[in-house]
N, C-alpha and C. Protein backbone atom coordinates (compact mmCIF):
# COMPACT_ATOMS: atom_id res chain seq x y z
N UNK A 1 131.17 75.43 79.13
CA UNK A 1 131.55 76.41 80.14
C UNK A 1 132.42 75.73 81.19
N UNK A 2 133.24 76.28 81.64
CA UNK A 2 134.31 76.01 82.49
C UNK A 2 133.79 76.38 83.93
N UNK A 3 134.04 75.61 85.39
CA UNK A 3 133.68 75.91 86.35
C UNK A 3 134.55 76.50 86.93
N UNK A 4 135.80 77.09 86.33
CA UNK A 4 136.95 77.43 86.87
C UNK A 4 136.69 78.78 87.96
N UNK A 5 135.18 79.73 87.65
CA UNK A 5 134.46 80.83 87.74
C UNK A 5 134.21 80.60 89.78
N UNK A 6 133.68 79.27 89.54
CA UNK A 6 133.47 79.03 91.42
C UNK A 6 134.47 78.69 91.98
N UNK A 7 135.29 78.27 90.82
CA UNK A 7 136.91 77.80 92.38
C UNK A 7 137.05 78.08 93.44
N UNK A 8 137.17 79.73 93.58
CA UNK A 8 137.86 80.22 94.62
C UNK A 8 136.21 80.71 95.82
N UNK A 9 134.86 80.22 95.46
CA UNK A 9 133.83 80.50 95.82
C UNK A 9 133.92 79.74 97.25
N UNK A 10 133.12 80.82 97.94
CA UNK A 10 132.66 80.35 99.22
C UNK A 10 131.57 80.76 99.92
N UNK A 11 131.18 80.21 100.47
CA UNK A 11 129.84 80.49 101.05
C UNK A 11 129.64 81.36 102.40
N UNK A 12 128.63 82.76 101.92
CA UNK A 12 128.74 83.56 102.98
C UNK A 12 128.19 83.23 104.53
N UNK A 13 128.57 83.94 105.64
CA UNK A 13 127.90 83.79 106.62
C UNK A 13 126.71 84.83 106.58
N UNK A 14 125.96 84.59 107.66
CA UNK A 14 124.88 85.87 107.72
C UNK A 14 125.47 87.31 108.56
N UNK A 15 126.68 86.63 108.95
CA UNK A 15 127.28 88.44 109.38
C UNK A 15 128.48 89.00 107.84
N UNK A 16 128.67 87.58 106.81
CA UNK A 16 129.21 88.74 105.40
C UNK A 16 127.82 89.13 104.84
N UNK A 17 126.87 88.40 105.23
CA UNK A 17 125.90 89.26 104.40
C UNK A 17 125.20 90.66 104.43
N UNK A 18 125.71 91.37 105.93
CA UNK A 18 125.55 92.69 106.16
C UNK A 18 125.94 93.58 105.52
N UNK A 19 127.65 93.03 105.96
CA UNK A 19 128.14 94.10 105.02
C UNK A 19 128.55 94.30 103.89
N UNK A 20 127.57 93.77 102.91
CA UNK A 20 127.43 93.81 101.24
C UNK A 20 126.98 95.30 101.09
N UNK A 21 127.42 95.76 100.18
CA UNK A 21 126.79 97.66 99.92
C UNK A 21 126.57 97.08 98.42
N UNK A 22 125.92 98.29 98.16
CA UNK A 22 125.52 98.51 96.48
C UNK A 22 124.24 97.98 96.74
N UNK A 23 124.05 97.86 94.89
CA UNK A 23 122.41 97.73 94.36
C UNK A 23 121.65 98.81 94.08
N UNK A 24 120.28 98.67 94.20
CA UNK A 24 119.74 99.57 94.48
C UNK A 24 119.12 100.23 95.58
N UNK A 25 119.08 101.32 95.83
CA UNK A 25 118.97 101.28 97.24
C UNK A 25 117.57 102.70 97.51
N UNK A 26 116.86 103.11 97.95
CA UNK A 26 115.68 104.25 98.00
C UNK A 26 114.77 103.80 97.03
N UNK A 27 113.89 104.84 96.49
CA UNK A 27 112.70 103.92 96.12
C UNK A 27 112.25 104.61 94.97
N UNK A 28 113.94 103.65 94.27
CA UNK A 28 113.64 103.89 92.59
C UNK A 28 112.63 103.10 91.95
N UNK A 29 111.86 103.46 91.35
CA UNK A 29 110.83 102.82 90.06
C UNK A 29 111.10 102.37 88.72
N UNK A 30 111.67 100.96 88.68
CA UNK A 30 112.20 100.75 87.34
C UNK A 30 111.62 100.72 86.34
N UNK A 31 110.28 100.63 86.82
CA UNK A 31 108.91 100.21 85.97
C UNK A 31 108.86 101.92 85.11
N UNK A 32 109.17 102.86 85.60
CA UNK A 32 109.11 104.13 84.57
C UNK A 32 109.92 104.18 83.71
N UNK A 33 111.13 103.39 83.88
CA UNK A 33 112.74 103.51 82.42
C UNK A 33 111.93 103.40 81.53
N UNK A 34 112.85 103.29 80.28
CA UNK A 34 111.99 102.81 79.34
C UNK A 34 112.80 103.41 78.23
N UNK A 35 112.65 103.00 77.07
CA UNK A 35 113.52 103.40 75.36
C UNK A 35 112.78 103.94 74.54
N UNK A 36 113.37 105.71 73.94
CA UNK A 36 112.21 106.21 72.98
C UNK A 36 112.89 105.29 71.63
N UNK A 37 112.13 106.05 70.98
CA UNK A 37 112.42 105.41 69.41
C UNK A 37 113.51 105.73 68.74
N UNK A 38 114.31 106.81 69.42
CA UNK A 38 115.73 107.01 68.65
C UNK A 38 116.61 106.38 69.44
N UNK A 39 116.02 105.92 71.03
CA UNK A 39 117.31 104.71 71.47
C UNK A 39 117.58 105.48 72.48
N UNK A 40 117.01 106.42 73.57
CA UNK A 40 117.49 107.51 74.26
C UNK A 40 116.97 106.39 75.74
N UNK A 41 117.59 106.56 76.40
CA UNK A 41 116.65 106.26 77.87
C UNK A 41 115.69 107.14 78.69
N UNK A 42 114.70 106.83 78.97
CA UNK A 42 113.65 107.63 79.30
C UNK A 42 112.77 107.11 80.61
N UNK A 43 113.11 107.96 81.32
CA UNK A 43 112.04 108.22 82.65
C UNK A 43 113.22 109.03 83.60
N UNK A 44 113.00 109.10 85.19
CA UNK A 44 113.89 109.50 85.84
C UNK A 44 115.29 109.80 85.45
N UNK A 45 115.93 110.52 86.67
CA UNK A 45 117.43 110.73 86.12
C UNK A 45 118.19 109.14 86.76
N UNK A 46 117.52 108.23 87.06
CA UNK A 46 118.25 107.35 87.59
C UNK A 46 118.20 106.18 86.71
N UNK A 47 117.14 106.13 85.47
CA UNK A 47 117.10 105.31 84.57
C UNK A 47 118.49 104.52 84.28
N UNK A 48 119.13 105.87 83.64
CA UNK A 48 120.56 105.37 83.19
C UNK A 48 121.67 104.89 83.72
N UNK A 49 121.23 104.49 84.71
CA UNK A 49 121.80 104.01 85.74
C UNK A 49 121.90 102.34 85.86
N UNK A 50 120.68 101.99 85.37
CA UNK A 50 119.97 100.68 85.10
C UNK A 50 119.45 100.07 84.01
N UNK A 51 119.56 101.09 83.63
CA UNK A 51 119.07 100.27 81.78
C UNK A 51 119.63 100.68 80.95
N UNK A 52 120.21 99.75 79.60
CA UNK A 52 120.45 100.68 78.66
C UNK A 52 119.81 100.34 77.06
N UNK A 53 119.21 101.02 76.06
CA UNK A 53 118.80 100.63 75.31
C UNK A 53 119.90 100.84 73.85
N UNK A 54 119.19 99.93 73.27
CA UNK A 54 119.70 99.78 71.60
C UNK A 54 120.02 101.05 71.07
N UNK A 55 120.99 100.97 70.15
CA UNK A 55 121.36 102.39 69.37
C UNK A 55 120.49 102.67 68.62
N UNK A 56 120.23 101.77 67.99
CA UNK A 56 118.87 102.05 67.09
C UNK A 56 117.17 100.97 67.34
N UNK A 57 116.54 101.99 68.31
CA UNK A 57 115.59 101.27 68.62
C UNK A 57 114.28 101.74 67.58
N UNK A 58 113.64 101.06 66.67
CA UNK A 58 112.24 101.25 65.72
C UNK A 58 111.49 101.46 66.84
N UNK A 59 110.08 102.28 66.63
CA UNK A 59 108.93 102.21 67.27
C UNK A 59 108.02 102.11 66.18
N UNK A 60 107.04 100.84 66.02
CA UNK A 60 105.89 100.92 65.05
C UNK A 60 106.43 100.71 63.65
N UNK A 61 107.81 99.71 63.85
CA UNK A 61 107.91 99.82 61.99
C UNK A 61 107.59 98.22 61.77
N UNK A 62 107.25 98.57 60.49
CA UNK A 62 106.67 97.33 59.77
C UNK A 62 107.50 96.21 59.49
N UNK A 63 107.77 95.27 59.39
CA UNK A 63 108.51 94.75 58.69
C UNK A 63 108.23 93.62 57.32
């Protein structure tokens, strides 16, 4: 791996660290997402927002 990624890196102060936006923000529960067995995302409408599952997810297969 190449460090070419931090070159231009610098280190914030505690007044850039205010005004960072994004993430998550209110009082989503990630712990409810979750993947049915055809690969759908499941819980809240904010799941899909944050997770994404396999196209083809098995539940309970043997191998």
């Amino acid at each position: 791996m190449s460090n070419n990624i931090l070159k231009n890196a610098k280190k914030l102060k505690k007044q850039d660290l205010k005004s960072i936006t994004g993430g998550i923000s209110g009082k989503h529960d990630l712990s409810l997402c979750g993947c049915s067995c055809s690969g759908s995302v499941t819980g809240p409408w904010y799941c899909v927002q944050y997770i994404g599952c396999p196209q083809v997810y098995t539940c309970n297969s043997e191998i």
